[in-house]
N, C-alpha and C. Protein backbone atom coordinates (compact mmCIF):
# COMPACT_ATOMS: atom_id res chain seq x y z
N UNK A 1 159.81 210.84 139.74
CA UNK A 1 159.51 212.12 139.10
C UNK A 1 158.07 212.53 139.41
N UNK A 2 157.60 213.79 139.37
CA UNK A 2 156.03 214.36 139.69
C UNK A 2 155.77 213.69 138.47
N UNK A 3 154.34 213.19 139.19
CA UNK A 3 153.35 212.53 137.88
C UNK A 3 153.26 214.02 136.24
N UNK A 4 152.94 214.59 137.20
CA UNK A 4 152.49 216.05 135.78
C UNK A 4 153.63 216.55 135.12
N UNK A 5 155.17 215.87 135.41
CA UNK A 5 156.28 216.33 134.42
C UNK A 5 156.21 215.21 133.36
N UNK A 6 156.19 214.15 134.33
CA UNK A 6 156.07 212.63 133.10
C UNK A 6 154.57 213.03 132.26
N UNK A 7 153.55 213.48 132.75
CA UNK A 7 152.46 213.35 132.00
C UNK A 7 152.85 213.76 130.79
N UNK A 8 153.36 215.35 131.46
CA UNK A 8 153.62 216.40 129.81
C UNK A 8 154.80 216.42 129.58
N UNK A 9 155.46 215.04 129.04
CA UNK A 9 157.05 214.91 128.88
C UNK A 9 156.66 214.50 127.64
N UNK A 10 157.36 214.90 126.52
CA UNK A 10 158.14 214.11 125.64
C UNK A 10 159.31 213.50 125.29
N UNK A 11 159.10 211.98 124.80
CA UNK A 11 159.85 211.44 125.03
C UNK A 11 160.45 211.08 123.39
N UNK A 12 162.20 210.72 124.04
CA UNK A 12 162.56 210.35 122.34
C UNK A 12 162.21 209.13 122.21
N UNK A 13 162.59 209.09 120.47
CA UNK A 13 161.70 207.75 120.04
C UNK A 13 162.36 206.25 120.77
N UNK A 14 163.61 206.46 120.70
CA UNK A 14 164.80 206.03 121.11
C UNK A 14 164.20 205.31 122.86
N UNK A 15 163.79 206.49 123.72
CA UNK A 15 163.62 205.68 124.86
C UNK A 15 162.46 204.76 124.55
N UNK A 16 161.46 205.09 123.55
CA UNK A 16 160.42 204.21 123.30
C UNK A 16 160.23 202.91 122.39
N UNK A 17 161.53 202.83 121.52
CA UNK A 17 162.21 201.40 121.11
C UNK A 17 162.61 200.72 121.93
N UNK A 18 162.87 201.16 122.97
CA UNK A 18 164.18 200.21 124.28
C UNK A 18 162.79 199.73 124.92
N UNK A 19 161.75 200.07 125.61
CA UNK A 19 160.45 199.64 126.13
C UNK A 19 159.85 198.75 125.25
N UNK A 20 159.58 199.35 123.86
CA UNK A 20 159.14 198.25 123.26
C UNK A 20 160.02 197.13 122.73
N UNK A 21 161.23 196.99 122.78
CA UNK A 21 162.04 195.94 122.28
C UNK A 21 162.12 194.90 123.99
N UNK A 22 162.22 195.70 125.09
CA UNK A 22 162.34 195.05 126.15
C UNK A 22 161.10 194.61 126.81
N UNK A 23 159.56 194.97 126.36
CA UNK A 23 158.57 194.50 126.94
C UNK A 23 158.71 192.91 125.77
N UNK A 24 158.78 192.82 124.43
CA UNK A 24 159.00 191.78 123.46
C UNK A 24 159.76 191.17 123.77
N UNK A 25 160.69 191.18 124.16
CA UNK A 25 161.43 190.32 124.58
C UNK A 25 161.22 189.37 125.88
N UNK A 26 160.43 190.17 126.80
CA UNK A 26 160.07 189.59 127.72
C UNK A 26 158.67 188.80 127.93
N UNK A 27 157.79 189.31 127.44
CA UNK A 27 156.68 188.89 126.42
C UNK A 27 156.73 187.06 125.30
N UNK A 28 158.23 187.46 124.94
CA UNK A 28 158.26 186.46 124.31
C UNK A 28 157.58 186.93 122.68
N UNK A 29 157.52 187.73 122.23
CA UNK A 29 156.38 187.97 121.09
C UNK A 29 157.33 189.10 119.97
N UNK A 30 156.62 189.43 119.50
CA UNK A 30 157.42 190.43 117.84
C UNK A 30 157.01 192.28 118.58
N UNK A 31 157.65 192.96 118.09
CA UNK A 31 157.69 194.48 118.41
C UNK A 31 156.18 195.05 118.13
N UNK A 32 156.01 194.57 117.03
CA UNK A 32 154.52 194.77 116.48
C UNK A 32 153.61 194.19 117.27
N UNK A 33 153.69 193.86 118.07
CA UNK A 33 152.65 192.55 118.75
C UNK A 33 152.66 193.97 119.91
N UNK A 34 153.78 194.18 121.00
CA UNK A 34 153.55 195.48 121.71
C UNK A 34 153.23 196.57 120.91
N UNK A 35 153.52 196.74 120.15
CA UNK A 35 153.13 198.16 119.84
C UNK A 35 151.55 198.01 119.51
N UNK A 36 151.03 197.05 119.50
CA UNK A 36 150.04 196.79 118.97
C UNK A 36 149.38 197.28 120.34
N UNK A 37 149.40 196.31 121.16
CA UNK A 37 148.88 196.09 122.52
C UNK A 37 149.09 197.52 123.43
N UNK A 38 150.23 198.05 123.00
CA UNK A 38 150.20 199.80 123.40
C UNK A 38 149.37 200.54 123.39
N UNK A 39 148.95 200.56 121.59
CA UNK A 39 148.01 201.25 121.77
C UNK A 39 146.57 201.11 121.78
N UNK A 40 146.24 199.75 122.22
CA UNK A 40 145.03 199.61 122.61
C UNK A 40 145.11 200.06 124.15
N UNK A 41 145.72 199.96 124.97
CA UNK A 41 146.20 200.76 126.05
C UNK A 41 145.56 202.03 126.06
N UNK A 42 146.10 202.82 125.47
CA UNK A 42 146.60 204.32 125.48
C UNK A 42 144.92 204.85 125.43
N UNK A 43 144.46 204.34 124.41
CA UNK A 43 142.92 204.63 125.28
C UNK A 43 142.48 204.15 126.45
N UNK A 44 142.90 203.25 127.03
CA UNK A 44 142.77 203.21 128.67
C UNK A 44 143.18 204.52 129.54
N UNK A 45 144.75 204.84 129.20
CA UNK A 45 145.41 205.65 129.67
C UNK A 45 144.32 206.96 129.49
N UNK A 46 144.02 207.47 127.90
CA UNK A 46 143.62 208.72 128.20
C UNK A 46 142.39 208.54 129.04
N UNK A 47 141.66 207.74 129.44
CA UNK A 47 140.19 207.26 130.09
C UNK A 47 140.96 207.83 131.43
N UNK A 48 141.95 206.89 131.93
CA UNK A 48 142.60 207.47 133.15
C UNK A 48 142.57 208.17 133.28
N UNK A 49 143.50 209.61 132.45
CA UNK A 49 143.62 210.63 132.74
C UNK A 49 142.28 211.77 132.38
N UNK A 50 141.24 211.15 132.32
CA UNK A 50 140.14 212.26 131.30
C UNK A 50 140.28 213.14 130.24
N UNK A 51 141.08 212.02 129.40
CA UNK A 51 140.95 212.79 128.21
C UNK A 51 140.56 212.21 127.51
N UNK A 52 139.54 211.20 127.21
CA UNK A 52 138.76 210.43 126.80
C UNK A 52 137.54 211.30 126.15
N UNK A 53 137.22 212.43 127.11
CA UNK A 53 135.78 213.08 126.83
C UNK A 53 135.93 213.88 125.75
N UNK A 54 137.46 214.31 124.99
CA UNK A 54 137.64 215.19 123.96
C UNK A 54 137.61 214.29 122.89
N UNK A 55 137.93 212.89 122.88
CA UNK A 55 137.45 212.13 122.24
C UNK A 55 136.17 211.63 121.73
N UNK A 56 134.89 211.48 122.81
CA UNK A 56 133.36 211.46 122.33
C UNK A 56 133.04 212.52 121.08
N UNK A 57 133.75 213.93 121.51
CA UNK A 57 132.85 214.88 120.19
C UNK A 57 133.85 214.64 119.35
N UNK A 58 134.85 213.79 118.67
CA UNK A 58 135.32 214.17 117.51
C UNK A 58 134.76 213.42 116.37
N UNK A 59 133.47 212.93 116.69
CA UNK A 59 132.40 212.83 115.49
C UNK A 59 131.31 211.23 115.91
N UNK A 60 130.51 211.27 114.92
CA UNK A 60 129.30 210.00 115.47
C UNK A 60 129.36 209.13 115.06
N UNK A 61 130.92 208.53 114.54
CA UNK A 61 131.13 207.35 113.94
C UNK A 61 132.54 207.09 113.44
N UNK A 62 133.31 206.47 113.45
CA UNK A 62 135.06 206.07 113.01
C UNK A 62 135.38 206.86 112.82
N UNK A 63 134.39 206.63 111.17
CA UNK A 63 135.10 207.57 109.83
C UNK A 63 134.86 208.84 110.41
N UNK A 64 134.96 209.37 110.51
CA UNK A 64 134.25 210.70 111.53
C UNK A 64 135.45 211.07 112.62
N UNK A 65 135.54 210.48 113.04
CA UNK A 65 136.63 210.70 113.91
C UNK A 65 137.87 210.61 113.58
N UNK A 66 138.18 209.77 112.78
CA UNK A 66 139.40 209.53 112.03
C UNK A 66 139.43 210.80 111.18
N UNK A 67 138.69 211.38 110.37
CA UNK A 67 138.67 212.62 110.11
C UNK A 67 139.59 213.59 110.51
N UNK A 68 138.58 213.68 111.60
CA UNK A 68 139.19 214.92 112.76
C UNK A 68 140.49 214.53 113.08
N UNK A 69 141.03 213.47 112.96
CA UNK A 69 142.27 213.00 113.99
C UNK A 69 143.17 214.44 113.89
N UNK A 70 143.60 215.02 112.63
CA UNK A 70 144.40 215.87 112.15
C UNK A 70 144.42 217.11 113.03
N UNK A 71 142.90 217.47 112.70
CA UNK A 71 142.27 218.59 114.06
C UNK A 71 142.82 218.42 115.42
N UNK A 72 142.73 216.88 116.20
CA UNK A 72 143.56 217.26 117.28
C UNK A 72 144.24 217.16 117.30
N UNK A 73 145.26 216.58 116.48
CA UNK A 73 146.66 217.01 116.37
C UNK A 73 147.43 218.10 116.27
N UNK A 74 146.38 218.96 115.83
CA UNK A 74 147.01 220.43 115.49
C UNK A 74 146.29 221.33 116.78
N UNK A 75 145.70 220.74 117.69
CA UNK A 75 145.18 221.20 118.76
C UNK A 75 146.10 221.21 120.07
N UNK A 76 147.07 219.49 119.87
CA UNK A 76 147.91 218.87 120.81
C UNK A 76 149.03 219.64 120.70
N UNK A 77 149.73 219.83 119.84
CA UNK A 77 150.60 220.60 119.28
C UNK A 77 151.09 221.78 119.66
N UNK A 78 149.81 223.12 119.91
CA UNK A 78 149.75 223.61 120.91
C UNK A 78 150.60 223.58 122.36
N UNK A 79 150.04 222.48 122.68
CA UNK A 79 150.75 222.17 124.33
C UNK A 79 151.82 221.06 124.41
N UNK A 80 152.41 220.61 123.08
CA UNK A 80 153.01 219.39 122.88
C UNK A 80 153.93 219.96 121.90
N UNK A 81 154.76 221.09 122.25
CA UNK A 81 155.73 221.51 121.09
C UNK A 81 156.66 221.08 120.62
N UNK A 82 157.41 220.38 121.13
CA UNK A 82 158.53 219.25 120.78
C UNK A 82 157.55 217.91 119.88
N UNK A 83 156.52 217.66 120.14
CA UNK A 83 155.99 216.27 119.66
C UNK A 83 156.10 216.52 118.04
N UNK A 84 156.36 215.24 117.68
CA UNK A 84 156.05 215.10 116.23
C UNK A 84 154.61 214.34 115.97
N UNK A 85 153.49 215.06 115.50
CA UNK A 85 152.36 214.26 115.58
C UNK A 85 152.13 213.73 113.72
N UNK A 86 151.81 212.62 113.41
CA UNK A 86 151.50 211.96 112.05
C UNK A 86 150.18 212.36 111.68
N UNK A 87 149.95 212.34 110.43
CA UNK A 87 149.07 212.65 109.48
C UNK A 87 148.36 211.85 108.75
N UNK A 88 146.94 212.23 108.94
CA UNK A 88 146.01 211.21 109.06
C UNK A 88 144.99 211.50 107.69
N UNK A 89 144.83 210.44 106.67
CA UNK A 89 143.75 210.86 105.21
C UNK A 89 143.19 209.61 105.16
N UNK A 90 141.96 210.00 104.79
CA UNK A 90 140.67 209.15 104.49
C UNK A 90 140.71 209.22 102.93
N UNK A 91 140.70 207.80 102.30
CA UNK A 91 140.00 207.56 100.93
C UNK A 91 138.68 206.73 101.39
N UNK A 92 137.39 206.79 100.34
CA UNK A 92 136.62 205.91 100.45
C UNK A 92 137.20 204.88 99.07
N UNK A 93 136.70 203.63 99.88
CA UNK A 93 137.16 202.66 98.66
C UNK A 93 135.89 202.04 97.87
N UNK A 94 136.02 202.34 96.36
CA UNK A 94 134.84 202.62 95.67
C UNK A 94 134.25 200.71 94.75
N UNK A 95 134.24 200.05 96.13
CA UNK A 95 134.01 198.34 95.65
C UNK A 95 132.26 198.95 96.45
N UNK A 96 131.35 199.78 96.52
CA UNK A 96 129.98 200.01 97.58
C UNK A 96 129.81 199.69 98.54
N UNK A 97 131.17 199.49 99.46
CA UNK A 97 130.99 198.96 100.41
C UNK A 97 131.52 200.30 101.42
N UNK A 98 130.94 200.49 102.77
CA UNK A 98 131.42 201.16 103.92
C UNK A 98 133.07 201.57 104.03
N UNK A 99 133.44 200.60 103.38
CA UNK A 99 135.40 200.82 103.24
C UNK A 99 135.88 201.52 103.22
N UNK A 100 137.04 202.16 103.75
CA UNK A 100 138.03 202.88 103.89
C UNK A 100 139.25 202.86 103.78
N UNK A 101 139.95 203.69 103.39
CA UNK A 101 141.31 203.69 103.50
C UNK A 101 141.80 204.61 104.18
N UNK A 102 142.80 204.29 105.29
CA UNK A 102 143.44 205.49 105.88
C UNK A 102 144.60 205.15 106.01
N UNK A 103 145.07 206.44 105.62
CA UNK A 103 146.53 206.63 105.23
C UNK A 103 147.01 207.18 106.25
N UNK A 104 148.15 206.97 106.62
CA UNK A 104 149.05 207.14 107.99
C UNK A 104 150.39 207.65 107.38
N UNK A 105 150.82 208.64 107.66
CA UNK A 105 152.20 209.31 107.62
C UNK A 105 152.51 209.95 108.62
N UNK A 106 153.94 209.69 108.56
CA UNK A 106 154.81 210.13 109.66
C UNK A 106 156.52 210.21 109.77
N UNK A 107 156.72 211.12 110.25
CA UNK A 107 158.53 211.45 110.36
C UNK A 107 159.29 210.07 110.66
N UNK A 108 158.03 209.68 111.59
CA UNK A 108 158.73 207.92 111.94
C UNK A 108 158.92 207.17 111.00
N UNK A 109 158.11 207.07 109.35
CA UNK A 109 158.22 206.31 108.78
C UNK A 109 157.24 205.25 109.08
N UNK A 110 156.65 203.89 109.44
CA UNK A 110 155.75 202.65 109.36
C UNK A 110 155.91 202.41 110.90
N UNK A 111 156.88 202.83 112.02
CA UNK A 111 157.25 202.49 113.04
C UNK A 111 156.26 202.23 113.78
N UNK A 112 155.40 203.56 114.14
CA UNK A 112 154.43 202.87 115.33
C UNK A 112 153.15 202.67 114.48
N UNK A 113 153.44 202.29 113.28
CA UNK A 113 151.68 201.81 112.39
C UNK A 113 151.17 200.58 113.41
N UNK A 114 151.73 199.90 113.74
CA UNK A 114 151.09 198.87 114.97
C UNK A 114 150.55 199.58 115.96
N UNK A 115 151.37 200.52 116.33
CA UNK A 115 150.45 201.30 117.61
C UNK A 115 148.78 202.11 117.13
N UNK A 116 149.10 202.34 115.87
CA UNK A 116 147.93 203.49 115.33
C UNK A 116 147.08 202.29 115.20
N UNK A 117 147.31 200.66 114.59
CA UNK A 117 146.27 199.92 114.49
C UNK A 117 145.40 199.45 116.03
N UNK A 118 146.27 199.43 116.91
CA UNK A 118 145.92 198.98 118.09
C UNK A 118 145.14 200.34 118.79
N UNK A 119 145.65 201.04 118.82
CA UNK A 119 144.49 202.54 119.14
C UNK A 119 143.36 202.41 118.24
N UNK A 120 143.25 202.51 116.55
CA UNK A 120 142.02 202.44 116.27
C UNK A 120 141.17 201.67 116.59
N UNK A 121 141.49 200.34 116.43
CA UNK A 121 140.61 199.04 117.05
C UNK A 121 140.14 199.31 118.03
N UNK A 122 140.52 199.77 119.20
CA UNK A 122 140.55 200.34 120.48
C UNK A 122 139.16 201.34 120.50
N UNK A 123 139.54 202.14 119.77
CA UNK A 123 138.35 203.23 119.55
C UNK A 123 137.15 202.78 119.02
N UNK A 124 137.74 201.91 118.03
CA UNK A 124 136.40 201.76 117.33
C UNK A 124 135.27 200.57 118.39
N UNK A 125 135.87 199.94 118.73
CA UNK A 125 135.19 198.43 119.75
C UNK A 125 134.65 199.79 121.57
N UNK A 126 135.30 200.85 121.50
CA UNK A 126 134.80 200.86 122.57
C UNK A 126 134.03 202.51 122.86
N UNK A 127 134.40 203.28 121.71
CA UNK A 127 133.49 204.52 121.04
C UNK A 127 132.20 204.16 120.44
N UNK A 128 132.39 203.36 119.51
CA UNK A 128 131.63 203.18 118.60
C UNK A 128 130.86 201.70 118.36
N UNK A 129 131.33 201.24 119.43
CA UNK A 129 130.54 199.64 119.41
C UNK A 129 130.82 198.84 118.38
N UNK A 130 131.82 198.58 117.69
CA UNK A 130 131.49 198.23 116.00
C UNK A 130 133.18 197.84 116.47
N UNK A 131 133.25 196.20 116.00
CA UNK A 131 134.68 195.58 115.17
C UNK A 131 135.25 196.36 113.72
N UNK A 132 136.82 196.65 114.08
CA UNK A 132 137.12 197.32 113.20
C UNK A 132 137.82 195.99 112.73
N UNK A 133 138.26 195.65 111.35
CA UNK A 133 138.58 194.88 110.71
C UNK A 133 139.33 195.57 109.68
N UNK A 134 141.09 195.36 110.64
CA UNK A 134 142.31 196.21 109.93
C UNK A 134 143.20 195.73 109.44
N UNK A 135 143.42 195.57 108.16
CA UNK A 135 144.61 195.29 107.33
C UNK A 135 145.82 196.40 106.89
N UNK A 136 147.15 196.25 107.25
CA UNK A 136 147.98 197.24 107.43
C UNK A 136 148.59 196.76 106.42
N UNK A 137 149.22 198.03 105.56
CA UNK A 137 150.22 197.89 104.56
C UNK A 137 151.53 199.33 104.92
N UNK A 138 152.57 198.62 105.06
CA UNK A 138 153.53 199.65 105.30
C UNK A 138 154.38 200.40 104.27
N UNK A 139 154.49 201.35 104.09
CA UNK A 139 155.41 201.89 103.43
C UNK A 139 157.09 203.07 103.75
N UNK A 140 157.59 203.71 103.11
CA UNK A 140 158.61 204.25 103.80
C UNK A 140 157.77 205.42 104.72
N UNK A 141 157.10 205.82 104.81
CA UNK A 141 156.56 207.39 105.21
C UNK A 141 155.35 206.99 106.12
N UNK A 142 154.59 206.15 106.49
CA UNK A 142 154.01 205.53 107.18
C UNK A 142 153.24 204.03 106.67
N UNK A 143 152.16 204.07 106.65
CA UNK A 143 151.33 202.95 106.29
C UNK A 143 150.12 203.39 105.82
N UNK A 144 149.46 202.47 105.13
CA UNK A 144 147.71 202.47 104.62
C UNK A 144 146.89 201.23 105.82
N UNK A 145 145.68 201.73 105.86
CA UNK A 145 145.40 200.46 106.58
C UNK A 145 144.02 200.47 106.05
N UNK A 146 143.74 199.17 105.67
CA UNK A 146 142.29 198.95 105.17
C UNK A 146 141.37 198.55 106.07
């Protein structure tokens, strides 16, 4: 296929369970373990493709960017009309510490919360210089991750 139909293809979720059930399997490892490893990827990928640089301005630190996530989602959306993009909220967690909570929802339900942990980590170790230290809790509608 031309690279630029696959680029701007969406895909069902369906072909993207069969990849991730068949890279795990071959892997030897749990679904969560790829999806994990996906999306520490996928910031490779957008680096590949230069879209990495719309990433630098979406703020001067995580929390900051995680923010915005929503913003480009509703930016992607735009040019990604079929996509279903998830919804992204910040609590601060009030023990005085830097902490956060971000809340993850989505049509998927908790499905790719491994992928969203493996992208943030991702971002955060290579945007922002700084170990993110993520604890995931799933629920029906997406996940929390501390």
């Amino acid at each position: 296929k031309d690279e630029a139909w696959v680029y701007y293809d969406v895909y069902d979720d369906g072909v993207t369970v069969s990849l991730v059930v068949a890279a795990a399997s071959k892997l030897g490892v749990g679904a969560d373990v790829v999806l994990d490893m996906f999306g520490a990827f996928f910031l490779e990928y957008l680096k590949l493709h230069d879209m990495d640089r719309l990433l630098h301005i979406m703020g001067d630190n995580l929390r900051s960017f995680l923010y915005n996530l929503d913003y480009l989602h509703a930016h992607l959306a735009d040019t990604f009309k079929s996509a279903s993009f998830p919804h992204f909220r910040l609590e601060d967690v009030t023990d005085g510490s830097d902490a956060f909570l971000l809340h993850y929802t989505s049509t998927r339900g908790p499905l790719l919360a491994p992928f969203v942990k493996g992208l943030v980590c991702a971002i955060s170790t290579e945007l922002y210089k700084t170990e993110a230290d993520i604890r995931v809790e799933t629920n029906d509608t997406g996940a929390v991750f501390h």
